[in-house]
PDB file of N, CA and C in Angstrom:
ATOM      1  N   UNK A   1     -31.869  38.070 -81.546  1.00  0.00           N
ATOM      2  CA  UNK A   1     -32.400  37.915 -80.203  1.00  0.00           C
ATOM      3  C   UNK A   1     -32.320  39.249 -79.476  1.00  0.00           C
ATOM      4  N   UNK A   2     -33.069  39.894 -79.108  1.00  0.00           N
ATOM      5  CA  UNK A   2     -33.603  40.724 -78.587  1.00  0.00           C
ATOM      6  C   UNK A   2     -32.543  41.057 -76.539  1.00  0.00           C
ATOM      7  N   UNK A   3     -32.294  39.558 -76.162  1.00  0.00           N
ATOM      8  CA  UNK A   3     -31.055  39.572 -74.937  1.00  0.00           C
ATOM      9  C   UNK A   3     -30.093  40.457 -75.656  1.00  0.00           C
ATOM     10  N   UNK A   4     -29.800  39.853 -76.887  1.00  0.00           N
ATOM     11  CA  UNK A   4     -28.561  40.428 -76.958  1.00  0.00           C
ATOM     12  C   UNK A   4     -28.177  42.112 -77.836  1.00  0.00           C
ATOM     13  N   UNK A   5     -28.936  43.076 -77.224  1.00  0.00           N
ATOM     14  CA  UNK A   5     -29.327  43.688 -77.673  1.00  0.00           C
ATOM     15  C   UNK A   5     -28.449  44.962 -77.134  1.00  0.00           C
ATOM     16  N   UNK A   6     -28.244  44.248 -75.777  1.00  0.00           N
ATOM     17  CA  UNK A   6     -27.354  45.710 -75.052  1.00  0.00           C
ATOM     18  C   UNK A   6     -25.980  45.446 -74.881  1.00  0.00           C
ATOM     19  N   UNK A   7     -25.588  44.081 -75.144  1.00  0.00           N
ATOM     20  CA  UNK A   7     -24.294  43.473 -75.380  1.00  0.00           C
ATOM     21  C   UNK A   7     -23.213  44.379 -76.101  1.00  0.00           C
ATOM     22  N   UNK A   8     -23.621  44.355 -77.327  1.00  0.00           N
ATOM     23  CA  UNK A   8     -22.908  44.607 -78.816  1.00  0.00           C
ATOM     24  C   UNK A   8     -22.625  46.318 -78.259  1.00  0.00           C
ATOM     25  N   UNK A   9     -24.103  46.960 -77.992  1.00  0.00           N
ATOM     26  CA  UNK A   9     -24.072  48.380 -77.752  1.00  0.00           C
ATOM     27  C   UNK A   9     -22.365  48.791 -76.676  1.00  0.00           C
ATOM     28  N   UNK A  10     -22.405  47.998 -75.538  1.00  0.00           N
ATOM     29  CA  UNK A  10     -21.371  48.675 -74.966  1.00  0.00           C
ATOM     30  C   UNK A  10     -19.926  48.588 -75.615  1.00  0.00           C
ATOM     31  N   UNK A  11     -18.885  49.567 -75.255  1.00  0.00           N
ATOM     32  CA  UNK A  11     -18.080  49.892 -76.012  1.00  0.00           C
ATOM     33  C   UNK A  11     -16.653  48.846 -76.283  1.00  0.00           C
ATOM     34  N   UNK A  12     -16.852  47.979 -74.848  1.00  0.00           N
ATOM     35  CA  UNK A  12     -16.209  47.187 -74.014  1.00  0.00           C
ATOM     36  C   UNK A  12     -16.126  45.461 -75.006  1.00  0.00           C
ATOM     37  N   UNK A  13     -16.988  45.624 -75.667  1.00  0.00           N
ATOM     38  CA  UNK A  13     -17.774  44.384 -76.132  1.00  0.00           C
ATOM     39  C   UNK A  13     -16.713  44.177 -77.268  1.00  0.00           C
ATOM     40  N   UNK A  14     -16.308  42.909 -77.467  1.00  0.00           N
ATOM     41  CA  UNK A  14     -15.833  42.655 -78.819  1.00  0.00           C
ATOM     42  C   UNK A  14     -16.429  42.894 -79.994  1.00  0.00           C
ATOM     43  N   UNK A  15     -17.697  42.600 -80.048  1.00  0.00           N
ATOM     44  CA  UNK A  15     -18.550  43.430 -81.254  1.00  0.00           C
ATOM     45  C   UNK A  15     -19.734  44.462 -81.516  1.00  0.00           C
ATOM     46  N   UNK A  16     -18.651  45.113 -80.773  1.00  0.00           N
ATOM     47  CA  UNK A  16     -19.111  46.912 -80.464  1.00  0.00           C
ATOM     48  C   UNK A  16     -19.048  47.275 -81.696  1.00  0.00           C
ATOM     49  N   UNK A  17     -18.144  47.289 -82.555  1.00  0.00           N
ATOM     50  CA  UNK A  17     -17.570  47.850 -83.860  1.00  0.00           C
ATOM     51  C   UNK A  17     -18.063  47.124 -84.789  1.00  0.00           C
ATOM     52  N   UNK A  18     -18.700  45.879 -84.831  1.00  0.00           N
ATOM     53  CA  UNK A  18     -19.258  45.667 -85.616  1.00  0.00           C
ATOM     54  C   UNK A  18     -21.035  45.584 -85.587  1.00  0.00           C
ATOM     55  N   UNK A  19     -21.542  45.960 -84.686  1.00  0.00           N
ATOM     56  CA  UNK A  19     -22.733  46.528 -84.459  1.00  0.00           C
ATOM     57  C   UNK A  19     -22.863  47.956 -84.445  1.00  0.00           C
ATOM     58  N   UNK A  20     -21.896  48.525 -84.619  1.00  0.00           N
ATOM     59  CA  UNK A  20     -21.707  50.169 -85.105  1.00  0.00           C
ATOM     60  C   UNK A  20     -21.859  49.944 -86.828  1.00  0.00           C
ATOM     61  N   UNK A  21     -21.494  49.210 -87.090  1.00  0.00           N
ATOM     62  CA  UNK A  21     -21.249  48.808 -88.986  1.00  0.00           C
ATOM     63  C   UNK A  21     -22.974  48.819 -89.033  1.00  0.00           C
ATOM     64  N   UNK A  22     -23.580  47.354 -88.517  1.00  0.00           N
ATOM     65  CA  UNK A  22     -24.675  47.142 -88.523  1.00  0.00           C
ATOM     66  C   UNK A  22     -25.699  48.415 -88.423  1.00  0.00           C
ATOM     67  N   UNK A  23     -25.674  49.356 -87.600  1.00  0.00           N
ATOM     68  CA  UNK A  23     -26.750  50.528 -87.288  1.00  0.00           C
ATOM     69  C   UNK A  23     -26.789  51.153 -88.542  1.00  0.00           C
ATOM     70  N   UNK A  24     -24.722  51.378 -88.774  1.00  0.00           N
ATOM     71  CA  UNK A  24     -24.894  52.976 -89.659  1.00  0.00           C
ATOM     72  C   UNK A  24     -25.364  52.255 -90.913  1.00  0.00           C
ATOM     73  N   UNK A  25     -25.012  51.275 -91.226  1.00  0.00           N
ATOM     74  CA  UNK A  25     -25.302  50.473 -93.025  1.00  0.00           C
ATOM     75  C   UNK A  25     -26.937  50.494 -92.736  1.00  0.00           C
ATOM     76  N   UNK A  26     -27.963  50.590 -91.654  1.00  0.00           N
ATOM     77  CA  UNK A  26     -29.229  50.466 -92.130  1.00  0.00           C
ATOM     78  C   UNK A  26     -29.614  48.921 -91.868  1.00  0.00           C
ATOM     79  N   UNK A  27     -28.772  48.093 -91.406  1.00  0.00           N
ATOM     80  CA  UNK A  27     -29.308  46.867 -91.443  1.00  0.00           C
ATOM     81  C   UNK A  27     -30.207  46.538 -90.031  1.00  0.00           C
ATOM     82  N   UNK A  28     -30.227  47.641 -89.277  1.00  0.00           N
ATOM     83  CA  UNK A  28     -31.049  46.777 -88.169  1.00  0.00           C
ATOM     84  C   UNK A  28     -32.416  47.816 -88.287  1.00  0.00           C
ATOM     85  N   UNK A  29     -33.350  47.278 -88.759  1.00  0.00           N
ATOM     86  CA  UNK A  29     -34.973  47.595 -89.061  1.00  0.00           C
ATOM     87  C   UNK A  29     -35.051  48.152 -87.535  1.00  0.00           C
ATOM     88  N   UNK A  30     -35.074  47.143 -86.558  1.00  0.00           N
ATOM     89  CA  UNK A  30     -36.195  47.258 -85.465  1.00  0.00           C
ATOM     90  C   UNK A  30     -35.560  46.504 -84.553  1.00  0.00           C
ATOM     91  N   UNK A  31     -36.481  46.457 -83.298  1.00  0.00           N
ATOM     92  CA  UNK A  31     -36.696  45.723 -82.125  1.00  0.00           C
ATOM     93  C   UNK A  31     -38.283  44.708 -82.003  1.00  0.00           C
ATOM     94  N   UNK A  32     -38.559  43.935 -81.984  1.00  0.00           N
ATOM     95  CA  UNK A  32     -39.818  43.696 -81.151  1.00  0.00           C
ATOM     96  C   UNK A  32     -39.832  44.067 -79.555  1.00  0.00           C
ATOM     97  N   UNK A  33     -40.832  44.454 -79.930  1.00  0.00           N
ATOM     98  CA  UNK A  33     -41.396  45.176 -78.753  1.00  0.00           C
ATOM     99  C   UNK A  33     -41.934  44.114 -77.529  1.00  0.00           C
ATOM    100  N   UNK A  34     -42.745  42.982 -77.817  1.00  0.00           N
ATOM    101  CA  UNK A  34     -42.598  42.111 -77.288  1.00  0.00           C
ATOM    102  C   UNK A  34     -41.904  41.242 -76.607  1.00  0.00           C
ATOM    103  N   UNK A  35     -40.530  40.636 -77.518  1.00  0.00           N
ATOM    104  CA  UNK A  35     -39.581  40.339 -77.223  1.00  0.00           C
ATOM    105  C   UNK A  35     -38.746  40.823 -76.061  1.00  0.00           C
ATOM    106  N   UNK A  36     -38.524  42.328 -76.756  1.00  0.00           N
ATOM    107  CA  UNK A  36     -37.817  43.023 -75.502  1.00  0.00           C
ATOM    108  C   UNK A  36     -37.877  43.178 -74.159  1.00  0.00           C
ATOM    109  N   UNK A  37     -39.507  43.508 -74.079  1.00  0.00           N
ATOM    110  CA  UNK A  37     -40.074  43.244 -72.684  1.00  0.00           C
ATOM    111  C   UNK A  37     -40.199  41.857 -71.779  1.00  0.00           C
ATOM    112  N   UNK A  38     -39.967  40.818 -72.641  1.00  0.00           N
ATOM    113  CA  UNK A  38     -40.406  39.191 -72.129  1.00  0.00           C
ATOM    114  C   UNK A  38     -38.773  39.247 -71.509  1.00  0.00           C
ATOM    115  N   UNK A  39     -37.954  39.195 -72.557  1.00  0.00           N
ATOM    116  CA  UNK A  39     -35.962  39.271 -72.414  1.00  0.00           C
ATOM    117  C   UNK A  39     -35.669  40.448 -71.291  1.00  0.00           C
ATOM    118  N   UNK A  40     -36.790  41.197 -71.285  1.00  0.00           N
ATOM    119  CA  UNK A  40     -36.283  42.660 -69.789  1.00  0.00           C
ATOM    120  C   UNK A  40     -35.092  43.385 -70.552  1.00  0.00           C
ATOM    121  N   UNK A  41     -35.231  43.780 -71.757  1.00  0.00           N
ATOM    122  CA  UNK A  41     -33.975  44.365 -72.540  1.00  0.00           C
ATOM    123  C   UNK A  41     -34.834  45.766 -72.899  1.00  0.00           C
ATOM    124  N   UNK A  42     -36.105  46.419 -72.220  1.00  0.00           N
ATOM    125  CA  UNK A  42     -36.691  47.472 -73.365  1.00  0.00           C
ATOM    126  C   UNK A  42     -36.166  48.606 -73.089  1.00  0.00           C
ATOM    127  N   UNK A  43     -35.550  48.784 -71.725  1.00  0.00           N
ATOM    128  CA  UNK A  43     -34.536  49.956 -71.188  1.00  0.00           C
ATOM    129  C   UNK A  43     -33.268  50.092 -72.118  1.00  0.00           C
ATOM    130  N   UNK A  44     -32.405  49.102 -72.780  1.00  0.00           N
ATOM    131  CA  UNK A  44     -31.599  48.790 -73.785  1.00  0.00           C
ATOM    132  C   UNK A  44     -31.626  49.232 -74.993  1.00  0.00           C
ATOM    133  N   UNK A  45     -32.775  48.741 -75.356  1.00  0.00           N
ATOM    134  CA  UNK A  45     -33.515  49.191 -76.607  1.00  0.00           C
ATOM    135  C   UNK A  45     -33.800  50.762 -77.126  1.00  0.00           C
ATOM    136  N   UNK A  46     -34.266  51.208 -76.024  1.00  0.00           N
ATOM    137  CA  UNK A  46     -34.478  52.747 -75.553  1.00  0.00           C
ATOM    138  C   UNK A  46     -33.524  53.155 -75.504  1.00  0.00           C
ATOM    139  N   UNK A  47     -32.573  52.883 -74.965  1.00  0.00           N
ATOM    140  CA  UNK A  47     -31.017  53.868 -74.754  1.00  0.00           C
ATOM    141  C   UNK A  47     -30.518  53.932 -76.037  1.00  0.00           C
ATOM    142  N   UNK A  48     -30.637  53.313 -76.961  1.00  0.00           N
ATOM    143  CA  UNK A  48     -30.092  52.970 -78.049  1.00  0.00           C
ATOM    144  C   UNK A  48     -30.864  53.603 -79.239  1.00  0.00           C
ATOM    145  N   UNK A  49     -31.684  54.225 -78.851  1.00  0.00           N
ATOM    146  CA  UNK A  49     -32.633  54.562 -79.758  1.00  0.00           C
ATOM    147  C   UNK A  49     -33.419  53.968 -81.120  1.00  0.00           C
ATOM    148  N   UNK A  50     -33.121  52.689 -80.661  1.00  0.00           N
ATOM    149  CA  UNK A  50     -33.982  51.835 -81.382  1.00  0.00           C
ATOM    150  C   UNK A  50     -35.098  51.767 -81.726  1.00  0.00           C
ATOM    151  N   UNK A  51     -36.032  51.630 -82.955  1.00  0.00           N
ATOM    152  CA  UNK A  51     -37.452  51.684 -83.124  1.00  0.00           C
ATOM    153  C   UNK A  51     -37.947  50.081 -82.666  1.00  0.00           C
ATOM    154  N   UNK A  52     -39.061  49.825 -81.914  1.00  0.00           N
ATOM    155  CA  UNK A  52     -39.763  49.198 -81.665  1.00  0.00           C
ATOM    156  C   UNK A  52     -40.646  49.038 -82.507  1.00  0.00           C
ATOM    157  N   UNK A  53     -40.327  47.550 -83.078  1.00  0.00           N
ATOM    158  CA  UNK A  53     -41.700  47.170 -84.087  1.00  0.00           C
ATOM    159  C   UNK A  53     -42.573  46.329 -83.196  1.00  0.00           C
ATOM    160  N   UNK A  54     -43.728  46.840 -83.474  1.00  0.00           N
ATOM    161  CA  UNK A  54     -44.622  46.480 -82.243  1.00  0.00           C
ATOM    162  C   UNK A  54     -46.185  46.687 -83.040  1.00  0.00           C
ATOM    163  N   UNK A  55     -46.156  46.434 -84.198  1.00  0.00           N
ATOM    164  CA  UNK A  55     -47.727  46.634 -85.241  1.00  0.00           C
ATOM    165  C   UNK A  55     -48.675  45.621 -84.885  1.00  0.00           C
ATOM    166  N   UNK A  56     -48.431  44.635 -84.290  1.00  0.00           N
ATOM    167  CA  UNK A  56     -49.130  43.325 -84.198  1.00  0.00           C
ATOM    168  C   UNK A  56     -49.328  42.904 -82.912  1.00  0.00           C
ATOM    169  N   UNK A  57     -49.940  43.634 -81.730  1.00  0.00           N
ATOM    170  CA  UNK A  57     -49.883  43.206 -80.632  1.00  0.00           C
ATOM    171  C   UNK A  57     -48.329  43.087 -79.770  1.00  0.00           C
ATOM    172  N   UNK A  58     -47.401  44.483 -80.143  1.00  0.00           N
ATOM    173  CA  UNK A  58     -46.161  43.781 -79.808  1.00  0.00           C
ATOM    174  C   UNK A  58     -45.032  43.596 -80.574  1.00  0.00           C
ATOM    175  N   UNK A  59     -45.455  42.180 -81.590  1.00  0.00           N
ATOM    176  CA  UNK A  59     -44.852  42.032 -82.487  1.00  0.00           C
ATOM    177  C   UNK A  59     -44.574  42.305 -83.630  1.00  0.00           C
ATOM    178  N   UNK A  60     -43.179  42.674 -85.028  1.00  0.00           N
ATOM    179  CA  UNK A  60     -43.411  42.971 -85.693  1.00  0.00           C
ATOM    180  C   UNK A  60     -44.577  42.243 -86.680  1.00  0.00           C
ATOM    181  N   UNK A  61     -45.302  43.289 -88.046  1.00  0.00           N
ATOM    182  CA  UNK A  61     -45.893  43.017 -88.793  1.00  0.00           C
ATOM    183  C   UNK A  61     -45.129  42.404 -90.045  1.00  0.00           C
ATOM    184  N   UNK A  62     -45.332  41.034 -90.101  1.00  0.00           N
ATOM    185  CA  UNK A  62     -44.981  40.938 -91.532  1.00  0.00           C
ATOM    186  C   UNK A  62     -44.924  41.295 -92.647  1.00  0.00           C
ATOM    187  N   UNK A  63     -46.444  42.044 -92.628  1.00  0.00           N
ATOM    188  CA  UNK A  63     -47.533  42.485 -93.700  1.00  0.00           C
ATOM    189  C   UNK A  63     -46.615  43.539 -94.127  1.00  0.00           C
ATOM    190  N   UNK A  64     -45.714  44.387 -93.333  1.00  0.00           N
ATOM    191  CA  UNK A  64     -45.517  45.725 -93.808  1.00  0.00           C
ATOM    192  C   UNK A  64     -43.932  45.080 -94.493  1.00  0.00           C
ATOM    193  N   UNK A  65     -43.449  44.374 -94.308  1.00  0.00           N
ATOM    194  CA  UNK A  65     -42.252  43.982 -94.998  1.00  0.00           C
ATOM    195  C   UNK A  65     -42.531  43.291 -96.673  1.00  0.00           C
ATOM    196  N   UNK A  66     -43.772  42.479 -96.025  1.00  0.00           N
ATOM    197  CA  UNK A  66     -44.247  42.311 -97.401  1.00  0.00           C
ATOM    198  C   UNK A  66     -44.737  43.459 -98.784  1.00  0.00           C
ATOM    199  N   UNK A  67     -45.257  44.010 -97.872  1.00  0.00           N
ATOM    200  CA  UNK A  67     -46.190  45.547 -98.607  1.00  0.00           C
ATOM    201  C   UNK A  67     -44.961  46.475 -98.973  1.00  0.00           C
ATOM    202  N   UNK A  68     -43.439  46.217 -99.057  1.00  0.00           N
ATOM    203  CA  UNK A  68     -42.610  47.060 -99.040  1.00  0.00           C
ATOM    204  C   UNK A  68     -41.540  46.133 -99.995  1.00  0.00           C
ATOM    205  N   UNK A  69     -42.475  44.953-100.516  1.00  0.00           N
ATOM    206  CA  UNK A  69     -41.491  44.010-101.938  1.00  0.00           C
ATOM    207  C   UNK A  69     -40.792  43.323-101.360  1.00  0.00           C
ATOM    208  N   UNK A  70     -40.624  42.929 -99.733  1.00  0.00           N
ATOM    209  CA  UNK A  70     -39.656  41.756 -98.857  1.00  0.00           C
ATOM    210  C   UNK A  70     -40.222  40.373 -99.667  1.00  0.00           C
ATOM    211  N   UNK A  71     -39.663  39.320 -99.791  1.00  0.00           N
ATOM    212  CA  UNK A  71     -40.103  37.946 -99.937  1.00  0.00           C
ATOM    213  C   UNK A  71     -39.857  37.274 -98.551  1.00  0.00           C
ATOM    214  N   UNK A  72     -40.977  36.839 -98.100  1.00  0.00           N
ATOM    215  CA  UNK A  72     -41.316  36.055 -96.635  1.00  0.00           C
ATOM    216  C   UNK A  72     -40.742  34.884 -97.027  1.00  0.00           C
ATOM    217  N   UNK A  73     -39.901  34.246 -95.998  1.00  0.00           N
ATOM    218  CA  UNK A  73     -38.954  33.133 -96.328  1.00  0.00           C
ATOM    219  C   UNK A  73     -39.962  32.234 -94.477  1.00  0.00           C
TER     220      UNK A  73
END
């Protein structure tokens, strides 16, 4: 969820340290871009230097997860 996006980031947060795990291991792809803006989190997103997947009007593209050997569940 895209709210909880600036939560984890501050340092204060109980899972500050484990959303530090999450960045450096590579596990967080993206943001929707959509999302972010509907939730009012895209200032968050930005501070954080997060990439905005936003291929689809906004939203991420499936297509490119697929086109990259993902299996769509």
């Amino acid at each position: 969820m895209t709210i909880l996006v600036a939560e984890p980031a501050q340092e204060d947060n109980p899972m500050h340290k484990l959303w530090e795990k999450f960045e450096a291991g590579g596990l967080v792809d993206g943001v929707c871009r959509a999302c972010s803006n509907r939730m009012d989190t895209l200032k968050a997103v930005e501070g954080q230097s997060l990439t905005f997947l936003d291929e689809m009007t906004g939203h991420p593209s499936v297509t490119s997860y697929w086109n990259d050997g993902f299996e769509i569940i």
